[in-house]
C-alpha atoms as a PDB file:
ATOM      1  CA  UNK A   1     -85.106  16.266  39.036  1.00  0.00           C
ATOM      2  CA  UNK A   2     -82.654  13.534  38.163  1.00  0.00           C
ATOM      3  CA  UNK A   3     -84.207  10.102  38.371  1.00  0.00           C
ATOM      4  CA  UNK A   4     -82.756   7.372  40.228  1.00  0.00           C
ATOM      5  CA  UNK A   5     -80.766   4.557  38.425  1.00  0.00           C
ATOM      6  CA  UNK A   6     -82.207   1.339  39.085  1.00  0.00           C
ATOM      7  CA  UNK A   7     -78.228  -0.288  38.829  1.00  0.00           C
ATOM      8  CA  UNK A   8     -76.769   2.449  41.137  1.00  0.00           C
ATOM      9  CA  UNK A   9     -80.057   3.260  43.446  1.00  0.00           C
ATOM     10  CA  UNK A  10     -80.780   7.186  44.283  1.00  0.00           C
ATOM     11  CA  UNK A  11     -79.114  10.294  42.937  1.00  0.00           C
ATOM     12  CA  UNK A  12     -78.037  10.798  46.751  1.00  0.00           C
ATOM     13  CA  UNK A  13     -76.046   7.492  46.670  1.00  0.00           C
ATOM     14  CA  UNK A  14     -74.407   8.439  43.223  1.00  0.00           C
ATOM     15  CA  UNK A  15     -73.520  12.068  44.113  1.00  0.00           C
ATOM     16  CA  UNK A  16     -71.791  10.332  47.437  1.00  0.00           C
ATOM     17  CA  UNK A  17     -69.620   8.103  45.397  1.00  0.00           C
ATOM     18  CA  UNK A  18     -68.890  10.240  42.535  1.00  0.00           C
ATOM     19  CA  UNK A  19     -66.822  12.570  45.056  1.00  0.00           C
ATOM     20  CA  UNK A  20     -64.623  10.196  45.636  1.00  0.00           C
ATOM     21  CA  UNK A  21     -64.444   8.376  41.938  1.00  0.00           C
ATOM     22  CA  UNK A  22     -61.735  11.080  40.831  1.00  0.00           C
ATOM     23  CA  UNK A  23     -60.033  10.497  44.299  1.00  0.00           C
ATOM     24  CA  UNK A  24     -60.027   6.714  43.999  1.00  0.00           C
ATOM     25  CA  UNK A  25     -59.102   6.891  40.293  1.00  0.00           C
ATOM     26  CA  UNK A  26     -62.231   4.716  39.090  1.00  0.00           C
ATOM     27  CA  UNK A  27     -62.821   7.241  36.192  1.00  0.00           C
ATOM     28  CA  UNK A  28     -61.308   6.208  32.890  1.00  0.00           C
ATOM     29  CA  UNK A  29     -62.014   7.137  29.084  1.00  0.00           C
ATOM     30  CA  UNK A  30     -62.469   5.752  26.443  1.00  0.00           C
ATOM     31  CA  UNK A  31     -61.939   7.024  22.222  1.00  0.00           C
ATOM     32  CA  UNK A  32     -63.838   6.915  19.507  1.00  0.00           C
ATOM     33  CA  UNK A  33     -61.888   7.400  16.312  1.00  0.00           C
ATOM     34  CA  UNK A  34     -63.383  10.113  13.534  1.00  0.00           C
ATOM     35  CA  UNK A  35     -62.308   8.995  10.140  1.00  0.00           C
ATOM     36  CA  UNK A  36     -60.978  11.684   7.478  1.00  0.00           C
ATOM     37  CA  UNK A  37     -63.406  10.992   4.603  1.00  0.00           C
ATOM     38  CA  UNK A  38     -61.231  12.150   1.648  1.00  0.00           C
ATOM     39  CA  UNK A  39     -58.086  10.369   3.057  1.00  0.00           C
ATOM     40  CA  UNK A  40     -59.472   7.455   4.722  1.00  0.00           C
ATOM     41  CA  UNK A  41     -57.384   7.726   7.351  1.00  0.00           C
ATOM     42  CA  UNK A  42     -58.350   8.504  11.633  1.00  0.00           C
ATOM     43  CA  UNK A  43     -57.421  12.310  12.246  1.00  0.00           C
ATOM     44  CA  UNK A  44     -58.995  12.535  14.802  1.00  0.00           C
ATOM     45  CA  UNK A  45     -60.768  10.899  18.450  1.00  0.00           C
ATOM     46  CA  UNK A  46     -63.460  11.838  20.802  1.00  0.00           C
ATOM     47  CA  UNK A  47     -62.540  10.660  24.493  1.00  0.00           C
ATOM     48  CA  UNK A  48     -65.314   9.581  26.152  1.00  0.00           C
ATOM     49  CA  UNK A  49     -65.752   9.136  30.262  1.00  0.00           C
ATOM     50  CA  UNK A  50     -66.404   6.124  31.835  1.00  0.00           C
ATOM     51  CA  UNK A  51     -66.759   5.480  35.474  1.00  0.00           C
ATOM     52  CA  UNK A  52     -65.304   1.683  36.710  1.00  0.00           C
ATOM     53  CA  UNK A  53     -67.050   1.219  40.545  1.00  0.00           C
ATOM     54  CA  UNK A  54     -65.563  -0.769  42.186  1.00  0.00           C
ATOM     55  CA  UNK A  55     -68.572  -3.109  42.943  1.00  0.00           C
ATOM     56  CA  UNK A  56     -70.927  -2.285  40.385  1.00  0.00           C
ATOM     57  CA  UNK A  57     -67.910  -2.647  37.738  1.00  0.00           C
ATOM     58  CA  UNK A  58     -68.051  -0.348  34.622  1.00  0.00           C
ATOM     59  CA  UNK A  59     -71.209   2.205  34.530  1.00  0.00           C
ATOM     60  CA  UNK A  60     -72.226   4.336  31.329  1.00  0.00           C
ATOM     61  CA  UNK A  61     -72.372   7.984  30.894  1.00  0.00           C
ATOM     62  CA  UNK A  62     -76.291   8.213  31.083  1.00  0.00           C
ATOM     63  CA  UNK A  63     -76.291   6.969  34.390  1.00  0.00           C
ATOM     64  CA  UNK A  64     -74.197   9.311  36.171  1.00  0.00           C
ATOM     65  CA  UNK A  65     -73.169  12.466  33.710  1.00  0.00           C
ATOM     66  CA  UNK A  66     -77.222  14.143  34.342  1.00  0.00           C
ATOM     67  CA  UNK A  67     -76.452  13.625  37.906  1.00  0.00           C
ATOM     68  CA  UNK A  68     -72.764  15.459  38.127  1.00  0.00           C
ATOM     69  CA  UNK A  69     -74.368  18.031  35.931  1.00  0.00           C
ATOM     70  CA  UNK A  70     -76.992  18.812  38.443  1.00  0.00           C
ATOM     71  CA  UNK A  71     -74.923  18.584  41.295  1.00  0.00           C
ATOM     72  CA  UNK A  72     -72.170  20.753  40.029  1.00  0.00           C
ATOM     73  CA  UNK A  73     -69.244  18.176  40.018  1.00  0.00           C
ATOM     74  CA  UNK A  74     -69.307  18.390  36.421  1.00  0.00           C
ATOM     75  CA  UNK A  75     -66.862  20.720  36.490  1.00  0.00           C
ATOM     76  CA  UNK A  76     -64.411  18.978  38.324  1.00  0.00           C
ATOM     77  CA  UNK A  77     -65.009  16.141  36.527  1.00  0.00           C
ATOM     78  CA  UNK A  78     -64.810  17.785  33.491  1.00  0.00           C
ATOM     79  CA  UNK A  79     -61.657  19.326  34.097  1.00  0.00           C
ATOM     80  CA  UNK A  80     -60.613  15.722  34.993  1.00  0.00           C
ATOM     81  CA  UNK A  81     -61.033  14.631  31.596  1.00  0.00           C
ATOM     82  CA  UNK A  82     -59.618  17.609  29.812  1.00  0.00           C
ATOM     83  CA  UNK A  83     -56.519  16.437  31.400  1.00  0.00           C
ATOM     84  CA  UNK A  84     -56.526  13.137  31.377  1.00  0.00           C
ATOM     85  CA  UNK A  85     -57.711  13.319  27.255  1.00  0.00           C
ATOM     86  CA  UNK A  86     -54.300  16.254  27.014  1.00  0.00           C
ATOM     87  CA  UNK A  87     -51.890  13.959  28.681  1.00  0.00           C
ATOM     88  CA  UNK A  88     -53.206  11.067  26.792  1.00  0.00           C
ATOM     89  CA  UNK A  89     -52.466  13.216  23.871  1.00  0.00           C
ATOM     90  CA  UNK A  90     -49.306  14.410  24.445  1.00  0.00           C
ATOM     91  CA  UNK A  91     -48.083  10.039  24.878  1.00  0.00           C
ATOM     92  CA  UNK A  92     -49.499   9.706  21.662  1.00  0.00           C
ATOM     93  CA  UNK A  93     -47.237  12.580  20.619  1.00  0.00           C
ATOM     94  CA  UNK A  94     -43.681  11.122  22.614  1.00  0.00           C
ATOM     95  CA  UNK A  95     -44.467   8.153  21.055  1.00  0.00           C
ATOM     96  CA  UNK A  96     -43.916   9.425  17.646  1.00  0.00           C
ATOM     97  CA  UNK A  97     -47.291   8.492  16.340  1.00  0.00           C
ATOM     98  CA  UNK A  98     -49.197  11.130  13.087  1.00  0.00           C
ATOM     99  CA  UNK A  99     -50.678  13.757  15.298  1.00  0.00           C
ATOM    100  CA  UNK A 100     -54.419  13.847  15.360  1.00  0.00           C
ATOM    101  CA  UNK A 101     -56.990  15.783  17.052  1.00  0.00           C
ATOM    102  CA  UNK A 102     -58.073  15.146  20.743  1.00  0.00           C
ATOM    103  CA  UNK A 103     -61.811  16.226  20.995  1.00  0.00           C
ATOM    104  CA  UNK A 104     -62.933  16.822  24.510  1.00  0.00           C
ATOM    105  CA  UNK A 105     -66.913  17.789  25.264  1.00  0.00           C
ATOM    106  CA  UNK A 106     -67.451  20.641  27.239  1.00  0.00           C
ATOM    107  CA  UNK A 107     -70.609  20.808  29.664  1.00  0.00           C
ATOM    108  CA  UNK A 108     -72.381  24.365  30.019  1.00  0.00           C
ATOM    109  CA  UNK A 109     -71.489  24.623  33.621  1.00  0.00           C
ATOM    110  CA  UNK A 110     -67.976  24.097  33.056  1.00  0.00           C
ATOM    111  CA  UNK A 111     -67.721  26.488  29.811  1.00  0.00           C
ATOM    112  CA  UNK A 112     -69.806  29.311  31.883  1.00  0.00           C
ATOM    113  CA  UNK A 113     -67.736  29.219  34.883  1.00  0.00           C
ATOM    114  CA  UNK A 114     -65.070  32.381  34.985  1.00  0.00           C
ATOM    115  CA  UNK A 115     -61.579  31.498  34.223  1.00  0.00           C
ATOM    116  CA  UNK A 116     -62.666  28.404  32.237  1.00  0.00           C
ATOM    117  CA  UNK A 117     -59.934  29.824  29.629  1.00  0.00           C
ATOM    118  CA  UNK A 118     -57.189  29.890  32.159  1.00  0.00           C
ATOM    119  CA  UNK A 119     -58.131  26.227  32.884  1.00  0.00           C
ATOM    120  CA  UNK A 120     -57.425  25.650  29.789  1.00  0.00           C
ATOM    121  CA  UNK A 121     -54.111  26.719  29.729  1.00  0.00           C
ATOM    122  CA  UNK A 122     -53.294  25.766  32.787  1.00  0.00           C
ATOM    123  CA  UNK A 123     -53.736  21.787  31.245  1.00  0.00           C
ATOM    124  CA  UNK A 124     -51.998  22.662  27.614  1.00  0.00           C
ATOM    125  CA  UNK A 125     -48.786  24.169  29.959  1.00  0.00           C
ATOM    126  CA  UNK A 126     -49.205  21.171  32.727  1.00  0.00           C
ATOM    127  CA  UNK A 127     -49.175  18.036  29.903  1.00  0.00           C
ATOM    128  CA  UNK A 128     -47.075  20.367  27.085  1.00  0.00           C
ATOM    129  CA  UNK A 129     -49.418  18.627  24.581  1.00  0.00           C
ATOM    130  CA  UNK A 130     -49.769  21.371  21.473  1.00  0.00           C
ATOM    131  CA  UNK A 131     -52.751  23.485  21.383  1.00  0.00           C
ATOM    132  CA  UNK A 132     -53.711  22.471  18.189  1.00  0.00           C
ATOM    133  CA  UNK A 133     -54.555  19.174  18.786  1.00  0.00           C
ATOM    134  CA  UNK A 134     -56.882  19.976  21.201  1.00  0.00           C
ATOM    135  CA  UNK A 135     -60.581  20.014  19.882  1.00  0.00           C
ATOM    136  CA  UNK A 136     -63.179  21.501  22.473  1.00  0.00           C
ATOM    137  CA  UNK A 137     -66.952  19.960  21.770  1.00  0.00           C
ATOM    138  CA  UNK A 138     -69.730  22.785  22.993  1.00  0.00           C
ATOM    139  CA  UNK A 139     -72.923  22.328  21.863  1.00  0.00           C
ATOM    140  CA  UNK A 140     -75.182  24.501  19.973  1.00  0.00           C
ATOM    141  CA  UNK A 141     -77.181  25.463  22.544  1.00  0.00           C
ATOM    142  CA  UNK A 142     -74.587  26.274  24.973  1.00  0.00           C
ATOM    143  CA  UNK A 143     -72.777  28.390  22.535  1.00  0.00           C
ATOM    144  CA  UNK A 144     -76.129  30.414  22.077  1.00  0.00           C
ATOM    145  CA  UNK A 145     -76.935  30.785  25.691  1.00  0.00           C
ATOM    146  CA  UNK A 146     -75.448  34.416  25.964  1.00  0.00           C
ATOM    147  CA  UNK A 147     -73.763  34.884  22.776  1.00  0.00           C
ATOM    148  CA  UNK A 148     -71.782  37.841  23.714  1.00  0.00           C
ATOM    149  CA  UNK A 149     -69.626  36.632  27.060  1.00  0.00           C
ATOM    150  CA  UNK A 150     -69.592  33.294  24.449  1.00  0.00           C
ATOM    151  CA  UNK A 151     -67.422  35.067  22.034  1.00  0.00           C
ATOM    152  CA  UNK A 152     -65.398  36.554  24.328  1.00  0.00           C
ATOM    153  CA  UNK A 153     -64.068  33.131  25.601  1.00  0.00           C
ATOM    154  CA  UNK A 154     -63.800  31.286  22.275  1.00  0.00           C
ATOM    155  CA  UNK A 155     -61.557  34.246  21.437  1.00  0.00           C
ATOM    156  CA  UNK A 156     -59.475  33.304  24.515  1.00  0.00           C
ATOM    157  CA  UNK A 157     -59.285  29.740  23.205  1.00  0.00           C
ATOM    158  CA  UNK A 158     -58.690  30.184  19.771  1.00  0.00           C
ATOM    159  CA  UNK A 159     -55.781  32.629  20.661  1.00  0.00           C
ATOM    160  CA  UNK A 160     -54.363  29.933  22.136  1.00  0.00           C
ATOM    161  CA  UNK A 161     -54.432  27.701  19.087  1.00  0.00           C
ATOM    162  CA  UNK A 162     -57.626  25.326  20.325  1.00  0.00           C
ATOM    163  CA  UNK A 163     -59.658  24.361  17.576  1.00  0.00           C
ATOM    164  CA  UNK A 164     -63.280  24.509  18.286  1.00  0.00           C
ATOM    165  CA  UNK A 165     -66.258  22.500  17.367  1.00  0.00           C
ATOM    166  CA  UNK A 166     -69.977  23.458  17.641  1.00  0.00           C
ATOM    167  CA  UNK A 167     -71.949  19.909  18.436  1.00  0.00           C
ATOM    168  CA  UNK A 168     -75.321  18.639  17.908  1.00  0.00           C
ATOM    169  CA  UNK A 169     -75.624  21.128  15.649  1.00  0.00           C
ATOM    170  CA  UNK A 170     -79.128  21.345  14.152  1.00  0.00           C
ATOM    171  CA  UNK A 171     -80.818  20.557  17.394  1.00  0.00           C
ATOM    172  CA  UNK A 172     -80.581  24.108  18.732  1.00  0.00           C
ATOM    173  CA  UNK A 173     -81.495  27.685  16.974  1.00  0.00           C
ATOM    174  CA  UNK A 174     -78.581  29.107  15.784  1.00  0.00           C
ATOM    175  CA  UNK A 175     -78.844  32.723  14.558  1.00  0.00           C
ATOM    176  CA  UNK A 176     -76.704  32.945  11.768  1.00  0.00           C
ATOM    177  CA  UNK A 177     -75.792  36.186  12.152  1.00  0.00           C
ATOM    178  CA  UNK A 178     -74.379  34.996  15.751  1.00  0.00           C
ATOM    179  CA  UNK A 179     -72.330  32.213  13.980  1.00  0.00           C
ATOM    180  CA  UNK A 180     -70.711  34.164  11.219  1.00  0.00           C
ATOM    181  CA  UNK A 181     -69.379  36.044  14.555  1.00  0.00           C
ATOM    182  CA  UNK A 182     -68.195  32.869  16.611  1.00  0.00           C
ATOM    183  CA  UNK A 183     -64.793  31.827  15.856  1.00  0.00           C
ATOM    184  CA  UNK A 184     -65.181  28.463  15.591  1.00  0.00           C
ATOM    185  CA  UNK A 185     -63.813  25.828  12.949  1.00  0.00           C
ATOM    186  CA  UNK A 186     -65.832  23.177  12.657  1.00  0.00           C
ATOM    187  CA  UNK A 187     -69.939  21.980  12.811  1.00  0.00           C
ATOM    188  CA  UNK A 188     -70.662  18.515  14.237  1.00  0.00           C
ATOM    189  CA  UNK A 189     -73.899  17.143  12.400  1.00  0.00           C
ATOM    190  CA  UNK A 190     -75.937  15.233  15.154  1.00  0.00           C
ATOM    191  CA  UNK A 191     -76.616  11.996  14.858  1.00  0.00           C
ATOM    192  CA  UNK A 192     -80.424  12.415  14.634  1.00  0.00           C
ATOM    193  CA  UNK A 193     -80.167  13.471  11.194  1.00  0.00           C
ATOM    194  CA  UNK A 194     -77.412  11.201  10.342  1.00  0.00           C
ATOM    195  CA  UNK A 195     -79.897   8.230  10.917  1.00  0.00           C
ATOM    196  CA  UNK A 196     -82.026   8.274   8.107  1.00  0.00           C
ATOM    197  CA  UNK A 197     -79.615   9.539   5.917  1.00  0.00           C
ATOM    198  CA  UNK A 198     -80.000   6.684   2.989  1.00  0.00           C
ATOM    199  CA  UNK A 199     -83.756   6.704   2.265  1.00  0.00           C
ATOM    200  CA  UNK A 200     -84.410   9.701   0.730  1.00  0.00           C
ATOM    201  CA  UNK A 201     -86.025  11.339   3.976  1.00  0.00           C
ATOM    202  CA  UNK A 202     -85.831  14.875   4.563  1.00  0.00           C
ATOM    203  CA  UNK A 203     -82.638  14.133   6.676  1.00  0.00           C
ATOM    204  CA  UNK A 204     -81.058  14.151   3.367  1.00  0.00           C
ATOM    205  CA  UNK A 205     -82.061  18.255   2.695  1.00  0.00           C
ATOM    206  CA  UNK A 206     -80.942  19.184   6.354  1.00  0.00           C
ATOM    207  CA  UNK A 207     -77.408  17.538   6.180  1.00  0.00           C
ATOM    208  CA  UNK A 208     -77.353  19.133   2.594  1.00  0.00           C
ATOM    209  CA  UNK A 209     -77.958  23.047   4.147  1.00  0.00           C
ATOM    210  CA  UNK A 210     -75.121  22.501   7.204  1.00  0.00           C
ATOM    211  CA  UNK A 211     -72.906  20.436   4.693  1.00  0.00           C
ATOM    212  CA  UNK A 212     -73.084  23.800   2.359  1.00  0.00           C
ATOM    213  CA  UNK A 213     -73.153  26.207   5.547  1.00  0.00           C
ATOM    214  CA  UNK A 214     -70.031  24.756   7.232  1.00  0.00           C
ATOM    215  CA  UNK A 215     -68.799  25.249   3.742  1.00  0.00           C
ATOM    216  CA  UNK A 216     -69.716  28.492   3.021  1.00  0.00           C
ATOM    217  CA  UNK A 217     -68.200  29.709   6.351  1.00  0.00           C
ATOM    218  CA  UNK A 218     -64.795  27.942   5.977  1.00  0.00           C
ATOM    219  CA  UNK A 219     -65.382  25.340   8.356  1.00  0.00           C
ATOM    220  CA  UNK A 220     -65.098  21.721   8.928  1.00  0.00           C
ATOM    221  CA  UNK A 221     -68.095  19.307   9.093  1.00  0.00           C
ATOM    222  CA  UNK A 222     -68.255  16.411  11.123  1.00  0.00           C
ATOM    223  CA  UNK A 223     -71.166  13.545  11.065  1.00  0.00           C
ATOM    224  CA  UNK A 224     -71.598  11.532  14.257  1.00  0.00           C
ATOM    225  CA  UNK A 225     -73.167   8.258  14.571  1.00  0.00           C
ATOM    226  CA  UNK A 226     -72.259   6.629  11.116  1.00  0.00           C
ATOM    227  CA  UNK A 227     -73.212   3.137  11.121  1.00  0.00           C
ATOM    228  CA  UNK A 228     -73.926   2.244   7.720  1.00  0.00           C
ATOM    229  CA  UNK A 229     -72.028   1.783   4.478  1.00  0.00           C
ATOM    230  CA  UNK A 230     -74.852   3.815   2.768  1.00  0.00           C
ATOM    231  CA  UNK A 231     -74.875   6.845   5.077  1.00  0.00           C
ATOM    232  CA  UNK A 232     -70.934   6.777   4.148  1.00  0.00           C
ATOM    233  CA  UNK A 233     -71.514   7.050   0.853  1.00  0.00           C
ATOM    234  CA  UNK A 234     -74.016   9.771   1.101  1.00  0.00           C
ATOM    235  CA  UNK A 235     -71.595  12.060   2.880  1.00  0.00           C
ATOM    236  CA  UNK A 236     -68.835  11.527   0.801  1.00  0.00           C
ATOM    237  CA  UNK A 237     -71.252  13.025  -2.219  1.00  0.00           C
ATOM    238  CA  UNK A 238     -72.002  15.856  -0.356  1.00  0.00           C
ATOM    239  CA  UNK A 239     -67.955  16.088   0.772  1.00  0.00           C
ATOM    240  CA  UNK A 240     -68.216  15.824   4.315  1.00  0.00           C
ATOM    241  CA  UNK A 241     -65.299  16.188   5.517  1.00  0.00           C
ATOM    242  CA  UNK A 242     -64.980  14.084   8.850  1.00  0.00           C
ATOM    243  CA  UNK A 243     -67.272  11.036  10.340  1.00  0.00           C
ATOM    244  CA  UNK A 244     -67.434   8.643  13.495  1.00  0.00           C
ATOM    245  CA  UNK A 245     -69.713   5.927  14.386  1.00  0.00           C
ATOM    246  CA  UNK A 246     -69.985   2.565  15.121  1.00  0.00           C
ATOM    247  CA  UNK A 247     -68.912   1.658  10.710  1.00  0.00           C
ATOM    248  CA  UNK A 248     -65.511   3.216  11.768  1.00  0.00           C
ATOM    249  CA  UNK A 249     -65.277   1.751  15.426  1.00  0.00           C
ATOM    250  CA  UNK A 250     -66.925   1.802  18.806  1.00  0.00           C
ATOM    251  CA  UNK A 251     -65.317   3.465  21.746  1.00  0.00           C
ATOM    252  CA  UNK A 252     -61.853   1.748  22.232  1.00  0.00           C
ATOM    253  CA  UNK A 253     -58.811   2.019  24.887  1.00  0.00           C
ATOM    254  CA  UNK A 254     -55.405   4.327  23.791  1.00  0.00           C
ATOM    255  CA  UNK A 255     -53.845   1.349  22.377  1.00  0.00           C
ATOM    256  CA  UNK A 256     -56.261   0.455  20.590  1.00  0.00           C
ATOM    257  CA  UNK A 257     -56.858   3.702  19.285  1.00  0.00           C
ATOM    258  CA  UNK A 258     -53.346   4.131  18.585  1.00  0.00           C
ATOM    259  CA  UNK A 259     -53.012   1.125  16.613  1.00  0.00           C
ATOM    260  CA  UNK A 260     -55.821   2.775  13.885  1.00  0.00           C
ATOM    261  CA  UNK A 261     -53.183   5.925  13.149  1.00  0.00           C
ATOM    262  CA  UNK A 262     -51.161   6.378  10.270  1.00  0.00           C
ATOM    263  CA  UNK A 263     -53.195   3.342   8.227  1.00  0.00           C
ATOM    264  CA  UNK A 264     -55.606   4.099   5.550  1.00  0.00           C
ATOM    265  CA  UNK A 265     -59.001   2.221   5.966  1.00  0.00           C
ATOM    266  CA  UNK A 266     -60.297   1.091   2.539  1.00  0.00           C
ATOM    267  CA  UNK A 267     -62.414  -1.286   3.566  1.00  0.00           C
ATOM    268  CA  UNK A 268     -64.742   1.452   4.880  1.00  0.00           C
ATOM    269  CA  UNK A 269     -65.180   2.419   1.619  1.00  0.00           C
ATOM    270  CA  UNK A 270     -65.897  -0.911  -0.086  1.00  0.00           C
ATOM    271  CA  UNK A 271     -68.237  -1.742   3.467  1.00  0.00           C
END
């Protein structure tokens, strides 16, 4: 069972007043930028949900997200942010600013319900952002939970032209025979291993093996949670191809965010 949030009181009361947060438009998100390593340039952003109540004023994720995943309004929610994140996108887009990828994270009970593809399309046709800038986040462990009915909707997806990442990856147990079959196109390193990454712990050896995986498989590797100069560095030896973390930026508002695109970043390197 959910606990309670000391700030919001009881699960009951925060069920109650997230069905009416979409309603009342107190949801909002927020991006965090992902850096192209080689380039030094953004290519990409996360958007994250936040929840403004209107007495309580702005509450994090971890306070309401376990509780809307229980509960089941996840999905709506989710689908809330999928478009929201799209139309957000496709502004970016009118406005004439470098394309970049929208990432958007996916909870299990949304990506298991049927038609989760058409809801998919439904947003891409309803905001006319391009498919291709859409990045869907699934985590490892969702994407192994029933591998089969799995690959039958990242199929749906990708024919589309949605890119899709596989995050937290090296939390779960991936068979790799499974993920030579997913059609995915890129691996998000979790931040737990991205931690450590400068003092020679054995961090080092598992960001080495998915570095040279996502490689070997023709896909693209992300690191979250990059906060230091050093753990930088140590990716771009082992040519990671995309980061994001606090080093690059925290989570910031669209103009913000679109303020970062189309300007190299050298003082990221030289941090």
């Amino acid at each position: 069972m959910t606990k309670a949030s000391p700030r919001l009181g009881n699960p009951l009361r925060i069920e109650n007043a997230l069905r009416h947060a979409v309603e009342r438009n107190e949801l909002f998100l927020l991006f965090q930028p992902s850096l192209d390593i080689a380039s030094d340039r953004v290519s990409g952003c996360e958007a994250l949900l936040r929840w403004r109540h209107p007495q309580l004023g702005v509450i994090p994720p971890d306070a309401f997200i376990p509780i809307a995943d229980d509960t089941g309004l996840i999905i709506d929610i989710g689908k809330w942010v999928l478009l929201a994140a799209c139309r957000q996108a496709r502004q970016w887009q009118d406005q004439g600013l470098p394309d970049i990828t929208m990432s958007v994270n996916v909870s299990a009970p949304q990506f298991r319900k049927p038609g989760f593809a058409d809801d998919v399309a439904e947003v891409l046709v309803k905001t006319g952002v391009d498919a291709r800038l859409l990045e869907l986040e699934i985590t490892e462990t969702v994407v192994m939970h029933d591998a089969e009915t799995t690959i039958g909707t990242l199929r749906l997806l990708k024919k589309m032209g949605v890119r899709i990442t596989v995050d937290d990856f090296g939390t779960g147990y991936s068979s790799l025979s499974y993920l030579k079959r997913f059609p995915i196109d890129s691996l998000k390193i979790d931040k737990s291993f991205v931690r450590d990454l400068a003092f020679g712990s054995d961090n080092q050896a598992i960001v080495n093996t998915i570095i040279a995986l996502a490689k070997s498989l023709k896909l693209t590797v992300i690191a979250e949670g990059v906060e230091k100069a050093e753990q930088l560095d140590y990716l771009r030896s082992q040519l990671c191809d995309r980061m994001q973390g606090y080093l690059l930026s925290k989570p910031i508002d669209s103009d913000a965010l679109a303020s970062l695109l189309g300007v190299t970043h050298p003082l990221i390197r030289e941090a």
